[in-house]
N, C-alpha and C. Protein backbone atom coordinates (compact mmCIF):
# COMPACT_ATOMS: atom_id res chain seq x y z
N UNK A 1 18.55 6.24 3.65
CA UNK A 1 18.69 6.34 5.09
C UNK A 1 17.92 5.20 5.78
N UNK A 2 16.95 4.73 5.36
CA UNK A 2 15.84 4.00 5.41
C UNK A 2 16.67 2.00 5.46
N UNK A 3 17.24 2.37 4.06
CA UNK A 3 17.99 0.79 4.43
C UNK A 3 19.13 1.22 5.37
N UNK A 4 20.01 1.77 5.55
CA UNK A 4 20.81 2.25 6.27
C UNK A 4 20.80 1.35 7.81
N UNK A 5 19.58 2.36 8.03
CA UNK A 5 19.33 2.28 9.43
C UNK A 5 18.86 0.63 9.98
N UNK A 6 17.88 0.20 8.96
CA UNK A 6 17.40 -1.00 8.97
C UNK A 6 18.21 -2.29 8.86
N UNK A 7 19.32 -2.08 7.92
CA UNK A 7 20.77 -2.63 7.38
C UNK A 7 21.37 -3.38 8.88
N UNK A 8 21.27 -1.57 9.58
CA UNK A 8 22.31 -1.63 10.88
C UNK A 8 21.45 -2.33 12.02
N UNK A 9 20.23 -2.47 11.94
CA UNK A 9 19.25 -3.02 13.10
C UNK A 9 19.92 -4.93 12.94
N UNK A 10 19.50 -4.93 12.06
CA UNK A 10 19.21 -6.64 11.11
C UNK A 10 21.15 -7.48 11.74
N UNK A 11 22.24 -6.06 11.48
CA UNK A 11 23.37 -6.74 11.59
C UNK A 11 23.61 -6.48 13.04
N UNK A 12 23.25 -5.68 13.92
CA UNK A 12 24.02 -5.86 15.45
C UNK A 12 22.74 -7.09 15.93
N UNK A 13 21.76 -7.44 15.40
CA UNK A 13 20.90 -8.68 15.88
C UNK A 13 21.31 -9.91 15.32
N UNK A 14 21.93 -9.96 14.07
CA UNK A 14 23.12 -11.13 13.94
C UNK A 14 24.34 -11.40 14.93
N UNK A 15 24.78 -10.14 15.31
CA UNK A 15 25.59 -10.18 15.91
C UNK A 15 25.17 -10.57 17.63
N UNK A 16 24.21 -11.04 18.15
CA UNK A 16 23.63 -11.39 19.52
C UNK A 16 23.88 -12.79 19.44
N UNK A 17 23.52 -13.19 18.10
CA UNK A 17 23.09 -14.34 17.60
C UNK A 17 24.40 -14.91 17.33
N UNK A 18 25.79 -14.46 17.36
CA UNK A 18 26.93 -14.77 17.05
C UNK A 18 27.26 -15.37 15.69
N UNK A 19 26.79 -14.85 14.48
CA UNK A 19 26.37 -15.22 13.40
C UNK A 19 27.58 -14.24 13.13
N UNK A 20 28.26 -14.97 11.77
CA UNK A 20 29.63 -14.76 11.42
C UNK A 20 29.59 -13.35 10.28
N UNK A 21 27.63 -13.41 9.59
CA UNK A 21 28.00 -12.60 8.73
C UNK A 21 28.46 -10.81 8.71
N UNK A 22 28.97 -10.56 7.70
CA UNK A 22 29.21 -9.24 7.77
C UNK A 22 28.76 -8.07 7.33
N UNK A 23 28.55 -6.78 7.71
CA UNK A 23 27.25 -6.10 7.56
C UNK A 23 27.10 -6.23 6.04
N UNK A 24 28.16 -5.83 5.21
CA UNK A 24 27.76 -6.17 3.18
C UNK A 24 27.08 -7.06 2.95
N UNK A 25 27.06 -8.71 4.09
CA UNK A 25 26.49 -9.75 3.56
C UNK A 25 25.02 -9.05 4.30
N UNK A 26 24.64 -8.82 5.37
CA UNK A 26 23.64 -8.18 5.75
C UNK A 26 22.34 -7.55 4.84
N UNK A 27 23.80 -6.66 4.20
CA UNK A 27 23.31 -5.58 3.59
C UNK A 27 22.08 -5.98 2.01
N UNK A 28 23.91 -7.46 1.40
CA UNK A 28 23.43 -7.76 0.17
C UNK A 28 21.84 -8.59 0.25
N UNK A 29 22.01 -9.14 1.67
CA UNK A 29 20.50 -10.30 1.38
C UNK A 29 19.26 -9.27 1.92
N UNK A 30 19.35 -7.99 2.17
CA UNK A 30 18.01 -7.31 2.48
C UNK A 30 17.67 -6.93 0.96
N UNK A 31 18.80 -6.35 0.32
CA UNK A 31 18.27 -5.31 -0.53
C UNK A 31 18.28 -6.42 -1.84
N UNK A 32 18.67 -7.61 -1.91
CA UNK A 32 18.14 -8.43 -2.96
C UNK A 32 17.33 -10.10 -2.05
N UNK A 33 16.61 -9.71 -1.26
CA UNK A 33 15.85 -10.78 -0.86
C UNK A 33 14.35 -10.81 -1.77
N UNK A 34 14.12 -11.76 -1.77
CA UNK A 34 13.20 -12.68 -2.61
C UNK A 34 11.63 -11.75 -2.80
N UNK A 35 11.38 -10.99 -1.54
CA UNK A 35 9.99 -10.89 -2.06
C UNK A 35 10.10 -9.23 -2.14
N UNK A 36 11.38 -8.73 -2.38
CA UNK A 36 11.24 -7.13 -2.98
C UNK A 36 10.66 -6.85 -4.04
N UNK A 37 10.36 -7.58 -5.09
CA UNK A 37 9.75 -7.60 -6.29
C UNK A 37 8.19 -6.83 -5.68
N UNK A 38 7.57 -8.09 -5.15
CA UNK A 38 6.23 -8.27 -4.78
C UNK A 38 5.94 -7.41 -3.46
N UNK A 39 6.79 -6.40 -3.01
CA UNK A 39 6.67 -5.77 -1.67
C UNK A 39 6.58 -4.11 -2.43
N UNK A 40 5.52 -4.20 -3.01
CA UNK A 40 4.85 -2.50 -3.80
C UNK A 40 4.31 -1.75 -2.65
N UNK A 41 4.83 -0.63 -2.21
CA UNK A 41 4.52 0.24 -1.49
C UNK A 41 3.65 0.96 -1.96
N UNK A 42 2.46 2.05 -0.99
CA UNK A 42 1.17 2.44 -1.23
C UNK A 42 1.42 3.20 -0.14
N UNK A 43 0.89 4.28 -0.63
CA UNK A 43 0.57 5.41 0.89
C UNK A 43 -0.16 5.01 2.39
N UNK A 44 0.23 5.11 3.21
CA UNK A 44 -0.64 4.53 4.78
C UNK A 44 -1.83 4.93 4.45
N UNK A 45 -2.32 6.27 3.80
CA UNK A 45 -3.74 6.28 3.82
C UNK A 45 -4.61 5.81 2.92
N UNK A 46 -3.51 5.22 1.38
CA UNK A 46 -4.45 4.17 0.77
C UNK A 46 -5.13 3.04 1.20
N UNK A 47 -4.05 2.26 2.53
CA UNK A 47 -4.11 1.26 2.47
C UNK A 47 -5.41 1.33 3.69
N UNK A 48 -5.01 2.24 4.48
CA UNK A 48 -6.35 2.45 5.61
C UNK A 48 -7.74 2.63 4.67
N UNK A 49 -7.80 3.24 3.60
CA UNK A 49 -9.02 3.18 3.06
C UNK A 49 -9.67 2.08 2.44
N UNK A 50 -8.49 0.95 2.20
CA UNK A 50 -8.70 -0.40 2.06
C UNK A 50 -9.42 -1.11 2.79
N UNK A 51 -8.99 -0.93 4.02
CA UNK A 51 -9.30 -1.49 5.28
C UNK A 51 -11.08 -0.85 5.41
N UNK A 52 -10.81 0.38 5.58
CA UNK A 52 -12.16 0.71 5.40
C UNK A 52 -13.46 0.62 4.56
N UNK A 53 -12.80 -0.16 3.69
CA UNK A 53 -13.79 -0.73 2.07
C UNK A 53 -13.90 -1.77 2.31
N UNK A 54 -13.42 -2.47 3.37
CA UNK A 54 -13.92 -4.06 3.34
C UNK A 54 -14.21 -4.09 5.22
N UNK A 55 -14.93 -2.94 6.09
CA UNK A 55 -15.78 -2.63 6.53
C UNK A 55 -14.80 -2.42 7.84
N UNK A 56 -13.67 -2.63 7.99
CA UNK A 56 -13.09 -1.48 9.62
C UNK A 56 -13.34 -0.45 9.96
N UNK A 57 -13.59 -0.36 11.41
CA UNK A 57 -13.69 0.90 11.76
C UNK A 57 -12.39 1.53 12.71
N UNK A 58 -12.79 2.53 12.93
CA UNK A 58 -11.94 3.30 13.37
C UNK A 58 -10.22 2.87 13.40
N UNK A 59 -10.38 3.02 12.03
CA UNK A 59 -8.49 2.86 11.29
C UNK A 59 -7.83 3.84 11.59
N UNK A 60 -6.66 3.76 11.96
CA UNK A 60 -5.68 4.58 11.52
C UNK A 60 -4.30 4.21 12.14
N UNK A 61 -3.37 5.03 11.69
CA UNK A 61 -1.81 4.72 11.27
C UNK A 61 -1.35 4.90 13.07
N UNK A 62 -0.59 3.94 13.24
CA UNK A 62 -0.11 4.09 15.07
C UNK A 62 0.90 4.26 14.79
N UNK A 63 1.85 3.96 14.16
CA UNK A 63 3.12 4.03 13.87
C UNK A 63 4.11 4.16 12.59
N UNK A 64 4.83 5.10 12.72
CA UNK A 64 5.58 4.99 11.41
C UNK A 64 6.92 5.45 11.93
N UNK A 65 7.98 4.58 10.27
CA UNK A 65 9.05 4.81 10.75
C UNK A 65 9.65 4.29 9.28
N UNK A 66 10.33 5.25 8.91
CA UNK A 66 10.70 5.33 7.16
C UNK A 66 9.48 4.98 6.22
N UNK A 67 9.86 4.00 5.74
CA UNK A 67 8.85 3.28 4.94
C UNK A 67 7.74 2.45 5.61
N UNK A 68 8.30 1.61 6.56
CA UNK A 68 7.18 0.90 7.46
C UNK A 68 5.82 1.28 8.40
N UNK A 69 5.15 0.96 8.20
CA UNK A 69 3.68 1.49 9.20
C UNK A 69 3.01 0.31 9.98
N UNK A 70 2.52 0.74 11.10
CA UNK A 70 1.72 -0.09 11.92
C UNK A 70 0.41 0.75 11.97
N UNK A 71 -0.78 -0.27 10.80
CA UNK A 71 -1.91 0.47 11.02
C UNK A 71 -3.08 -0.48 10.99
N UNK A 72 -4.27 -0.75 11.46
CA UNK A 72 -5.70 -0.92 11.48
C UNK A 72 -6.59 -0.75 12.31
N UNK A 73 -7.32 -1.37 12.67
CA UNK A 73 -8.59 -0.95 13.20
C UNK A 73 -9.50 -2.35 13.54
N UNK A 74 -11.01 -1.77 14.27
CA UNK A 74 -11.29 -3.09 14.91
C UNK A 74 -12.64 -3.26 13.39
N UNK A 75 -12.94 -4.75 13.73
CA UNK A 75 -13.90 -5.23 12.58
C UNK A 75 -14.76 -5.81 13.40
């Protein structure tokens, strides 16, 4: 649901852009682009405790939405 939705964001913003491709081509360069290998997902609250081990304070998650998060804090 997650690429889905994201799929459909990526292709009506090609489409502003008057860019010829079509949502499959859309589709094919998200879900085999270059740094999916190296893009290892971790729970929001691992990564806030990260943050907090290398001395932030008052962390936490502002936003979420499938897989993606908007989170830190001030240093």
């Amino acid at each position: 649901m997650f690429n889905d939705t994201l799929v459909d964001a990526i292709y009506a913003w090609h489409q502003t852009q008057d860019d010829v491709l079509s949502r499959e081509e859309v589709g094919q360069r998200f879900v085999y682009r270059e740094d999916k290998k190296a893009n290892i997902l971790a729970p929001v609250e691992v990564q806030c405790d990260w943050l907090r081990a290398i001395g932030f304070q008052q962390v936490d998650c502002f936003f979420k939405f499938f897989e993606l998060a908007v989170f830190g804090g001030i240093r």
